[in-house]
N, C-alpha and C. Protein backbone atom coordinates (compact mmCIF):
# COMPACT_ATOMS: atom_id res chain seq x y z
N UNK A 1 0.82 -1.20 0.00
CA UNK A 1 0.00 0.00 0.00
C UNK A 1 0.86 1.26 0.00
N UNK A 2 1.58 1.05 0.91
CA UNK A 2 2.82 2.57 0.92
C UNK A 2 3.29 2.77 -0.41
N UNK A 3 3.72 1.74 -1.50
CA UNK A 3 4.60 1.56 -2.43
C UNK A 3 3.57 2.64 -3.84
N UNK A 4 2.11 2.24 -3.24
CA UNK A 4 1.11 2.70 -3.96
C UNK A 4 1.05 4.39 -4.09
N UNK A 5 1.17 4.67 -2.59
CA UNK A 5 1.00 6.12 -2.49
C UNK A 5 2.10 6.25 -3.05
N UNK A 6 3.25 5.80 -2.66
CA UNK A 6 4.66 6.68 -2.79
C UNK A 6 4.43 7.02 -4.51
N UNK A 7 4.25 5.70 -5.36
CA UNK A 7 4.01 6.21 -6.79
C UNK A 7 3.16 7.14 -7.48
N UNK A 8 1.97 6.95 -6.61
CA UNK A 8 0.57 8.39 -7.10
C UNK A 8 1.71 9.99 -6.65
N UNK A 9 2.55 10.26 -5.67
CA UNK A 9 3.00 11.15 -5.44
C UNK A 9 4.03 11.38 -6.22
N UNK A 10 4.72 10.62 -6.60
CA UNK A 10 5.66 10.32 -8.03
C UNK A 10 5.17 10.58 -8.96
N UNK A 11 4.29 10.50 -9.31
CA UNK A 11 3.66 10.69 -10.41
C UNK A 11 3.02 11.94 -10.68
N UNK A 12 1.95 12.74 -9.48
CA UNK A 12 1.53 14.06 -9.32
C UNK A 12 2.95 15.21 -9.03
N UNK A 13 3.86 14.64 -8.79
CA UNK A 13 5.31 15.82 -8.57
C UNK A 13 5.27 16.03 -10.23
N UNK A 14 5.28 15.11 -10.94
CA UNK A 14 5.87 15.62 -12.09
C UNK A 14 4.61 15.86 -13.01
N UNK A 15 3.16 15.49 -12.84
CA UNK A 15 2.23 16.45 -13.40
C UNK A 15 2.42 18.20 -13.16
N UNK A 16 2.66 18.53 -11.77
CA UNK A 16 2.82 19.73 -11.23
C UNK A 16 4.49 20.48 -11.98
N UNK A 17 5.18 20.11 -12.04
CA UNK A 17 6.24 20.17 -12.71
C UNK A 17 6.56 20.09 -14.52
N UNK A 18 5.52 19.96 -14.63
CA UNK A 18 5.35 20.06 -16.23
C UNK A 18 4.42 21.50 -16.65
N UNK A 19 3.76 21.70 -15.85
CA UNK A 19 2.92 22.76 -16.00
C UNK A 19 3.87 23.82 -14.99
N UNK A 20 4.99 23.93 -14.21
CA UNK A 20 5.56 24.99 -13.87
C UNK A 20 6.82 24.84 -15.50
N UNK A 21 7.19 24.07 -15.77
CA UNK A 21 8.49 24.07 -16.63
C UNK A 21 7.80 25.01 -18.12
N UNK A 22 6.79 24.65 -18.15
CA UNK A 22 6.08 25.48 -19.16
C UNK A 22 6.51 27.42 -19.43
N UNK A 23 6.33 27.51 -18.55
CA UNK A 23 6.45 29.08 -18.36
C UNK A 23 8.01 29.32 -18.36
N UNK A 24 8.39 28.21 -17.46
CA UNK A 24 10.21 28.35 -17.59
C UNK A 24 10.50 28.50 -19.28
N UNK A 25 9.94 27.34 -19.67
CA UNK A 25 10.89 26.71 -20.95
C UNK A 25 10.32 27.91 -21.92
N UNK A 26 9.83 28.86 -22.00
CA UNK A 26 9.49 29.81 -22.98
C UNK A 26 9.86 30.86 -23.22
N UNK A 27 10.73 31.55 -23.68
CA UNK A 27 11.62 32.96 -23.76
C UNK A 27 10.73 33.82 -23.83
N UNK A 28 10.97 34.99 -23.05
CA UNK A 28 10.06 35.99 -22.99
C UNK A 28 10.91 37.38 -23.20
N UNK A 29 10.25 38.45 -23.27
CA UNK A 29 10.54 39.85 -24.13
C UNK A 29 11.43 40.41 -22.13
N UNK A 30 10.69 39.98 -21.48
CA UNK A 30 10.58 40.79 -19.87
C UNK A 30 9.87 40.18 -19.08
N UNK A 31 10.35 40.63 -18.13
CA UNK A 31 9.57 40.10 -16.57
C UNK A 31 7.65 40.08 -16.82
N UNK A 32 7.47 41.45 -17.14
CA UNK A 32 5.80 41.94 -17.29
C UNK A 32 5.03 40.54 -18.12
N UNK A 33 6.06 40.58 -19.26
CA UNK A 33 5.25 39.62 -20.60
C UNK A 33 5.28 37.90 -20.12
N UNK A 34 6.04 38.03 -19.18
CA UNK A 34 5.81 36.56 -18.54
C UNK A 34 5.42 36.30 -17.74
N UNK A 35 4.64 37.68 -16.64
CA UNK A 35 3.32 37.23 -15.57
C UNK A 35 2.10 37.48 -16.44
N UNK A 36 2.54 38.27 -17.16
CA UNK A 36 0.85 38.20 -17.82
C UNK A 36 0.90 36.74 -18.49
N UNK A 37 1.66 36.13 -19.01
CA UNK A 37 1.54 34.54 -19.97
C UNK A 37 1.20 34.20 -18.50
N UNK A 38 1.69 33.94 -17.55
CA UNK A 38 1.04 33.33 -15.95
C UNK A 38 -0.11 33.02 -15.79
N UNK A 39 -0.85 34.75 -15.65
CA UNK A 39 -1.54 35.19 -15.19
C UNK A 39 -2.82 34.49 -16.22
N UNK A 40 -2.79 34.65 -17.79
CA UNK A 40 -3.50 34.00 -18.37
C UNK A 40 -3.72 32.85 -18.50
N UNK A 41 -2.91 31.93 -18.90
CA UNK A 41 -2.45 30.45 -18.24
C UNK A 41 -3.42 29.89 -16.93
N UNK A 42 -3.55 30.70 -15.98
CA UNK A 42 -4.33 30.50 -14.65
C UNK A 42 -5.84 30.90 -14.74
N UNK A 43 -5.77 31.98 -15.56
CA UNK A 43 -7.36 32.69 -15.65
C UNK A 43 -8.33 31.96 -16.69
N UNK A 44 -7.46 30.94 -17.58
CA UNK A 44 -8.49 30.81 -18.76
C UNK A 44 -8.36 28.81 -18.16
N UNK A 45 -9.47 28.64 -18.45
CA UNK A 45 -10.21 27.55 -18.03
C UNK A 45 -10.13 26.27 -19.23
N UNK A 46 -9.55 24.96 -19.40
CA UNK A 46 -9.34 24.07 -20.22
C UNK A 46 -10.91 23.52 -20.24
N UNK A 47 -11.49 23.94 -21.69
CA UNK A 47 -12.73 23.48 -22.18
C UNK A 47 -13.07 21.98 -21.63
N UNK A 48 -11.81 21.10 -22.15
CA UNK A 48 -12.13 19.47 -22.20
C UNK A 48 -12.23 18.86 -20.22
N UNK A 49 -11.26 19.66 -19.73
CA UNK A 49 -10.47 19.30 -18.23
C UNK A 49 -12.00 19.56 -17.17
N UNK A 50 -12.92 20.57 -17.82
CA UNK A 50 -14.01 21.27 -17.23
C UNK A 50 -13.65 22.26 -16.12
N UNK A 51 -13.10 21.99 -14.77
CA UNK A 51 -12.41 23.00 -13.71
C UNK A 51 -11.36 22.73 -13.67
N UNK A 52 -10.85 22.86 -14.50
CA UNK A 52 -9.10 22.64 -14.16
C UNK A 52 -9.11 24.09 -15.24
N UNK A 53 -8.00 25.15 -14.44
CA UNK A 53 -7.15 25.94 -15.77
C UNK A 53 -5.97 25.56 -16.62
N UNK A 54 -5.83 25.88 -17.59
CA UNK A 54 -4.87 25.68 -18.68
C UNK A 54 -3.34 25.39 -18.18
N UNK A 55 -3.09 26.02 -17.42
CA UNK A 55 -1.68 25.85 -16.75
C UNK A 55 -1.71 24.57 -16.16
N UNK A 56 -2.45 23.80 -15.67
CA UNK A 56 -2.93 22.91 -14.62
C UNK A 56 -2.91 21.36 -15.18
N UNK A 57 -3.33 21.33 -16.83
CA UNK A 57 -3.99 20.31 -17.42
C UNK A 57 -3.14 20.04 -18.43
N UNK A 58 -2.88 18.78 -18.78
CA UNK A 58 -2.52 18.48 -19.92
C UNK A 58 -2.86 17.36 -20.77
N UNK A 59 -4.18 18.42 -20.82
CA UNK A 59 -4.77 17.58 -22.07
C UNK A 59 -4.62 18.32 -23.58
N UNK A 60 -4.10 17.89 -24.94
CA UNK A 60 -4.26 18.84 -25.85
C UNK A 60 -4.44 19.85 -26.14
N UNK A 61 -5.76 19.84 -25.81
CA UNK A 61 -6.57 21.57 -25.84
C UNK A 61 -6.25 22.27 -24.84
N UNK A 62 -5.66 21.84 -23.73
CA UNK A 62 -5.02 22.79 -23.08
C UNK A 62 -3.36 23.60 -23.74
N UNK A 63 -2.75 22.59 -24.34
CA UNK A 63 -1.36 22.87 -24.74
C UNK A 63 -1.76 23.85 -25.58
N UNK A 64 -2.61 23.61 -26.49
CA UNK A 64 -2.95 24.28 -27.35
C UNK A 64 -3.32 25.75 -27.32
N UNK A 65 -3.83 25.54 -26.29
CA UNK A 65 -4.36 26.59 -25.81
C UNK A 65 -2.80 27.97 -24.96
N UNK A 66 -2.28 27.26 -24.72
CA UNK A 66 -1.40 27.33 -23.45
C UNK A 66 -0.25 28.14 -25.16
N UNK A 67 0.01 27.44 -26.42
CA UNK A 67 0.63 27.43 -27.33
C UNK A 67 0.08 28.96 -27.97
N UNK A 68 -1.16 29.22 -28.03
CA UNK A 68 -1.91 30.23 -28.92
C UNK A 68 -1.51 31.30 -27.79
N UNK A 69 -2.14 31.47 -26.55
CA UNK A 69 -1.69 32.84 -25.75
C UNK A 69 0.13 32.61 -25.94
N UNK A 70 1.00 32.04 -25.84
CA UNK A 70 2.43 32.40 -25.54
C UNK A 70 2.30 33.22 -27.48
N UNK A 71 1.74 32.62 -28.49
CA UNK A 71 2.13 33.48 -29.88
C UNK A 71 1.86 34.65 -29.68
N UNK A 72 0.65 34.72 -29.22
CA UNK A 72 -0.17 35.83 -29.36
C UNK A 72 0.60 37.10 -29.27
N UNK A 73 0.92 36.29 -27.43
CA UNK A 73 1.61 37.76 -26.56
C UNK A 73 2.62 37.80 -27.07
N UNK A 74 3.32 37.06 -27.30
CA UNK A 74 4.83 37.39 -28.71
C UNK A 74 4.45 38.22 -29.42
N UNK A 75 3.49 38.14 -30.37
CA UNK A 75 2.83 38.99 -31.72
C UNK A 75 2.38 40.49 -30.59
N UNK A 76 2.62 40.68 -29.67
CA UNK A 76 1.84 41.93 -28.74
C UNK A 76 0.66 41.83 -28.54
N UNK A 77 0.42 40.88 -28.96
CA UNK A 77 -1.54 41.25 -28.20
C UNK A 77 -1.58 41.24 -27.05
N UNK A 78 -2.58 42.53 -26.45
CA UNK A 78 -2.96 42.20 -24.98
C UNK A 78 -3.62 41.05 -24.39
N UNK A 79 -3.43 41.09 -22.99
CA UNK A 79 -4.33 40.10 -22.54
C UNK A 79 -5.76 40.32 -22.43
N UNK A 80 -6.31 41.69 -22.57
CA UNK A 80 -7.11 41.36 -22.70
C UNK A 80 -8.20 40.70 -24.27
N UNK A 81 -7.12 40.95 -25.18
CA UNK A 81 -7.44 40.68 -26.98
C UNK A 81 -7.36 39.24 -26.82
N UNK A 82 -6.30 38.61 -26.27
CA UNK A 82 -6.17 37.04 -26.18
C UNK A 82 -7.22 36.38 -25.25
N UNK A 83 -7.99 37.14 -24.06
CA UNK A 83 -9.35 36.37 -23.28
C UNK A 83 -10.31 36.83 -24.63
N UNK A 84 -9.95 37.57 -24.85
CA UNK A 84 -11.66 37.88 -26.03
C UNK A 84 -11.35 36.87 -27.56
N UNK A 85 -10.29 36.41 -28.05
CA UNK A 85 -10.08 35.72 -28.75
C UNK A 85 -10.29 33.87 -28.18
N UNK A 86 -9.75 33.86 -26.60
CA UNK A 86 -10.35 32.77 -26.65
C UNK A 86 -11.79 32.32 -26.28
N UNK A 87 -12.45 33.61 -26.14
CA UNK A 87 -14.03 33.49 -25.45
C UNK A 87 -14.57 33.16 -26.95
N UNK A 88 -14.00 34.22 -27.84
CA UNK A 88 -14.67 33.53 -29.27
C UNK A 88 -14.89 32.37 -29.73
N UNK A 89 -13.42 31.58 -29.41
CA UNK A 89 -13.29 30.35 -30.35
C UNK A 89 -13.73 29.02 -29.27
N UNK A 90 -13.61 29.29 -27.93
CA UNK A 90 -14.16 28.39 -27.16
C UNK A 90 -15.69 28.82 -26.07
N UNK A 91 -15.97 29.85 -26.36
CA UNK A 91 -17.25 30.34 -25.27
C UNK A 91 -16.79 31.12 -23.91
N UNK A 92 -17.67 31.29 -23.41
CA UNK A 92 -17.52 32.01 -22.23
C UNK A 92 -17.04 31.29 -21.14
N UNK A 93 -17.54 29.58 -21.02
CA UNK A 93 -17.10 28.16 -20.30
C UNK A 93 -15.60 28.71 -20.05
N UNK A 94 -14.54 29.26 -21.07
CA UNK A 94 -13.36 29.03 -21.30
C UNK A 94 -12.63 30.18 -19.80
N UNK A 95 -13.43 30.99 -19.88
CA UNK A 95 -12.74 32.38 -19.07
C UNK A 95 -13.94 32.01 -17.35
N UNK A 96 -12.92 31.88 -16.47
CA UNK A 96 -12.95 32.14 -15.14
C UNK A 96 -13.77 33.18 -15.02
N UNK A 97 -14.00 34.57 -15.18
CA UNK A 97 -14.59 35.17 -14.78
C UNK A 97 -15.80 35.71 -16.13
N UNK A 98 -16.68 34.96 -16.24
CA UNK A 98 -17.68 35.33 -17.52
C UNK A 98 -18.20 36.47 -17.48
N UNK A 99 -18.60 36.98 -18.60
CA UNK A 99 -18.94 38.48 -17.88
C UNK A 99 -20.79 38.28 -17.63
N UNK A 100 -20.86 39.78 -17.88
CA UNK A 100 -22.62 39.38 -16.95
C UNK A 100 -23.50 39.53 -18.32
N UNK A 101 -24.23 38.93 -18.61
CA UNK A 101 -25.53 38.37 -19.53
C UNK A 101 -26.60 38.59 -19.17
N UNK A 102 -27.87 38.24 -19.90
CA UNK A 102 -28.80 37.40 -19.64
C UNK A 102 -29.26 36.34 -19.21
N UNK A 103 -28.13 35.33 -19.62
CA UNK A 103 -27.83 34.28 -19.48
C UNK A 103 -27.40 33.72 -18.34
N UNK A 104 -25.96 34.56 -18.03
CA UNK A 104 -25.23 34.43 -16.53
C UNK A 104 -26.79 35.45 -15.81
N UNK A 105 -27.61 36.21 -15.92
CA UNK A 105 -28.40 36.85 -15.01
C UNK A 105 -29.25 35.68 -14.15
N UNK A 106 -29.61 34.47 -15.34
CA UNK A 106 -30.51 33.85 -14.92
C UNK A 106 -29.56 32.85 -13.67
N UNK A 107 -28.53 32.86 -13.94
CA UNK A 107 -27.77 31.94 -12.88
C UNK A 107 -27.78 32.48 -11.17
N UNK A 108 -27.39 33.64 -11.40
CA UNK A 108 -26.88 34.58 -10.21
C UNK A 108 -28.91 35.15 -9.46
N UNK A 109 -29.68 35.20 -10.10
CA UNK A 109 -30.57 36.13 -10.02
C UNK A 109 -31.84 34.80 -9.68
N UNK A 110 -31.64 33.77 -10.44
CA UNK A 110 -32.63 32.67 -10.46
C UNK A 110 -33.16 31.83 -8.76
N UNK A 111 -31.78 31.62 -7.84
CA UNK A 111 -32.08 31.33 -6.97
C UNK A 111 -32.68 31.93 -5.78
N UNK A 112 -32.40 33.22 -6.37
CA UNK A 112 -33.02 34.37 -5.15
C UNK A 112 -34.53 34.50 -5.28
N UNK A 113 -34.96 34.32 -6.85
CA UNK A 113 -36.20 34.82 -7.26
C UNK A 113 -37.08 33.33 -6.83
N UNK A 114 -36.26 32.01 -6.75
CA UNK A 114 -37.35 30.84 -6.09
C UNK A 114 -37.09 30.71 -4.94
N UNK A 115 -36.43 31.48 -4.02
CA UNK A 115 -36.66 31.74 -2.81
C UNK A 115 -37.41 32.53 -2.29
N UNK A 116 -37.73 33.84 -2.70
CA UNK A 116 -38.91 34.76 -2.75
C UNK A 116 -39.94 33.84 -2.99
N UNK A 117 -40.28 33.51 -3.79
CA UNK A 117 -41.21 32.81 -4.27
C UNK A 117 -42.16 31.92 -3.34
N UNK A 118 -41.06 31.14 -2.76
CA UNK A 118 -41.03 29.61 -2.07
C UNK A 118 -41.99 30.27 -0.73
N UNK A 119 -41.75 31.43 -0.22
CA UNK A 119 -41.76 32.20 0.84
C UNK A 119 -43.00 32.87 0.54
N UNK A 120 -43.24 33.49 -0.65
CA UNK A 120 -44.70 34.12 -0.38
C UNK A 120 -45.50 32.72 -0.33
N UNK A 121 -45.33 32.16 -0.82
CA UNK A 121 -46.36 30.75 -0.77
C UNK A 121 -46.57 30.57 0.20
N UNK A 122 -45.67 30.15 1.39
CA UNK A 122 -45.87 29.76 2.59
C UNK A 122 -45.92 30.70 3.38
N UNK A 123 -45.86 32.15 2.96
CA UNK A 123 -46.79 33.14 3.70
C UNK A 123 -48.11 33.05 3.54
N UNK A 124 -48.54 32.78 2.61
CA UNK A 124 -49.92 32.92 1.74
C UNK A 124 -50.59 31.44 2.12
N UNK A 125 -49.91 30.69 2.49
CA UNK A 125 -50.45 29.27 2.99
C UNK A 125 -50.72 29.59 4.44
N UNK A 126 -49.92 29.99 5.04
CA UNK A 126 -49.89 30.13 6.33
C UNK A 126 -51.64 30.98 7.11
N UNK A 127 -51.52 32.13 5.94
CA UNK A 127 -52.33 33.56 6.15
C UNK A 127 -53.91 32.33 5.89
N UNK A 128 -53.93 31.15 4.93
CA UNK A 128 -55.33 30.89 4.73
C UNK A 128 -55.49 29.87 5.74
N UNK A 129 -54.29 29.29 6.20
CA UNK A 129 -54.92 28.37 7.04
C UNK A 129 -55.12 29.20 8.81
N UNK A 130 -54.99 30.18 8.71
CA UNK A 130 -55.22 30.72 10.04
C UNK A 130 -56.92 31.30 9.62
N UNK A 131 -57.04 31.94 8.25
CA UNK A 131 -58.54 32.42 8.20
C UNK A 131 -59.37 31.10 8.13
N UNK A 132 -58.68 29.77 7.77
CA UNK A 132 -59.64 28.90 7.72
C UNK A 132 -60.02 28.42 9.17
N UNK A 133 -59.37 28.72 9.92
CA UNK A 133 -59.53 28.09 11.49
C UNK A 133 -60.01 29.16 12.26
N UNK A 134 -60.26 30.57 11.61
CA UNK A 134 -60.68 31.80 12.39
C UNK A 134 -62.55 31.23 12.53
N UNK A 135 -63.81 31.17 13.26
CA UNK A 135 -64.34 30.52 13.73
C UNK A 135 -65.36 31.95 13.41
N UNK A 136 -66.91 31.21 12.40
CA UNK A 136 -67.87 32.79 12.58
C UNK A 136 -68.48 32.92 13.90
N UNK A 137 -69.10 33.55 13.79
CA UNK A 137 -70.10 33.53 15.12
C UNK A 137 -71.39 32.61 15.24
N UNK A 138 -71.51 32.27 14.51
CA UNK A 138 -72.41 30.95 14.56
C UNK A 138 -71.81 29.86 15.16
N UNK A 139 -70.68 29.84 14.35
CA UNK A 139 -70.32 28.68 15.04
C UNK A 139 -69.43 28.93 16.11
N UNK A 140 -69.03 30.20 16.87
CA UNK A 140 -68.46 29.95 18.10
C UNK A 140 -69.90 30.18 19.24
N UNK A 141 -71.11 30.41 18.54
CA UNK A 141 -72.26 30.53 19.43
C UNK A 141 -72.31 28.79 19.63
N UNK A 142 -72.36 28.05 18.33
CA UNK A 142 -72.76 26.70 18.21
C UNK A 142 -71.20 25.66 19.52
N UNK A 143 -70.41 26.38 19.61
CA UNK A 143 -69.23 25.35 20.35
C UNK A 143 -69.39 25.93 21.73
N UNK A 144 -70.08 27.30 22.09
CA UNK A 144 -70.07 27.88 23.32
C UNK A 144 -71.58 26.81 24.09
N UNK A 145 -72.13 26.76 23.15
CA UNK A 145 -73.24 25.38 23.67
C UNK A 145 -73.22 24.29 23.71
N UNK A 146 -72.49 23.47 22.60
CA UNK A 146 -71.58 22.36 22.70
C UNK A 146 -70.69 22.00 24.06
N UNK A 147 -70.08 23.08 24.65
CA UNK A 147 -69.17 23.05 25.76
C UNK A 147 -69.91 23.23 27.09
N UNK A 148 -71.67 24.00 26.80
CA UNK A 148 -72.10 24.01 28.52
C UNK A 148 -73.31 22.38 28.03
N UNK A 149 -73.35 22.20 26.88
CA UNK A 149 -74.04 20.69 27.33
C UNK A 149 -73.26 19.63 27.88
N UNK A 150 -71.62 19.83 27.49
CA UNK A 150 -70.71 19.22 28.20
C UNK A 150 -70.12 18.74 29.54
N UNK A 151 -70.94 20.14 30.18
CA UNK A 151 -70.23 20.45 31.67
C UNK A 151 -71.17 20.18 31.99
N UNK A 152 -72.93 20.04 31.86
CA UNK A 152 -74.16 19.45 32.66
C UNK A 152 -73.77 17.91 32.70
């Protein structure tokens, strides 16, 4: 069993170590142009991996991915031209922080509005079953006689 772990940890050192050598192994212009390759690397999200970021994964479409921002920012594009280039070609899924929609509204906005909801109901349940048990005068005349034929 030890021999087991010791190899899963053998094995995750150098997953983790392939995705730091990355950033090593790539010549850069300056210090700046190689936290932003970082910084993007971390922020943009591997389509196939689902929560894993690009720096993290190595699956294809991550390299690939990981391959297109290092050209880019070579060629000068900003980071922010390279998140909007990859939101194009892979969706919004791709970028950590999506921006706000319709779409994302219904996410953020949806659970609040069936909690309201959930709540007038069972205000509104609450409010009929108290008028249904509120008693007319007939019939609290009819239980006030009910109760002294009781006590004879």
């Amino acid at each position: 069993m030890s021999r087991f772990i010791s190899l899963l940890f053998l094995l995750s050192t150098f997953v983790f170590c392939a995705a730091a050598e990355d950033a090593v192994s790539r010549s850069f212009e300056n210090e700046q142009q190689r936290e932003t390759y970082q910084q993007l690397i971390k922020e943009l999200r591997c389509p196939k991996c689902q929560n894993q970021n690009i720096a993290d994964s190595n699956a294809p479409l991550a390299e690939d991915m990981r391959d297109k921002s290092y050209e880019m920012l070579k060629a000068g594009k900003s980071k922010q031209e390279i998140i909007e280039f990859m939101v194009d070609r892979y969706g919004n899924f791709v970028h950590y922080k999506p921006p706000f929609t319709a779409a994302t509204a219904v996410l953020w906005f949806g659970p609040v509005v069936i909690l309201i909801i959930g709540i007038g109901v069972a205000v509104l349940l609450t409010r009929k079953k108290k008028e249904q048990t509120a008693l007319t005068p007939e019939e609290r005349a009819q239980l006030e006689q009910l109760r002294k034929n009781d006590n004879d």
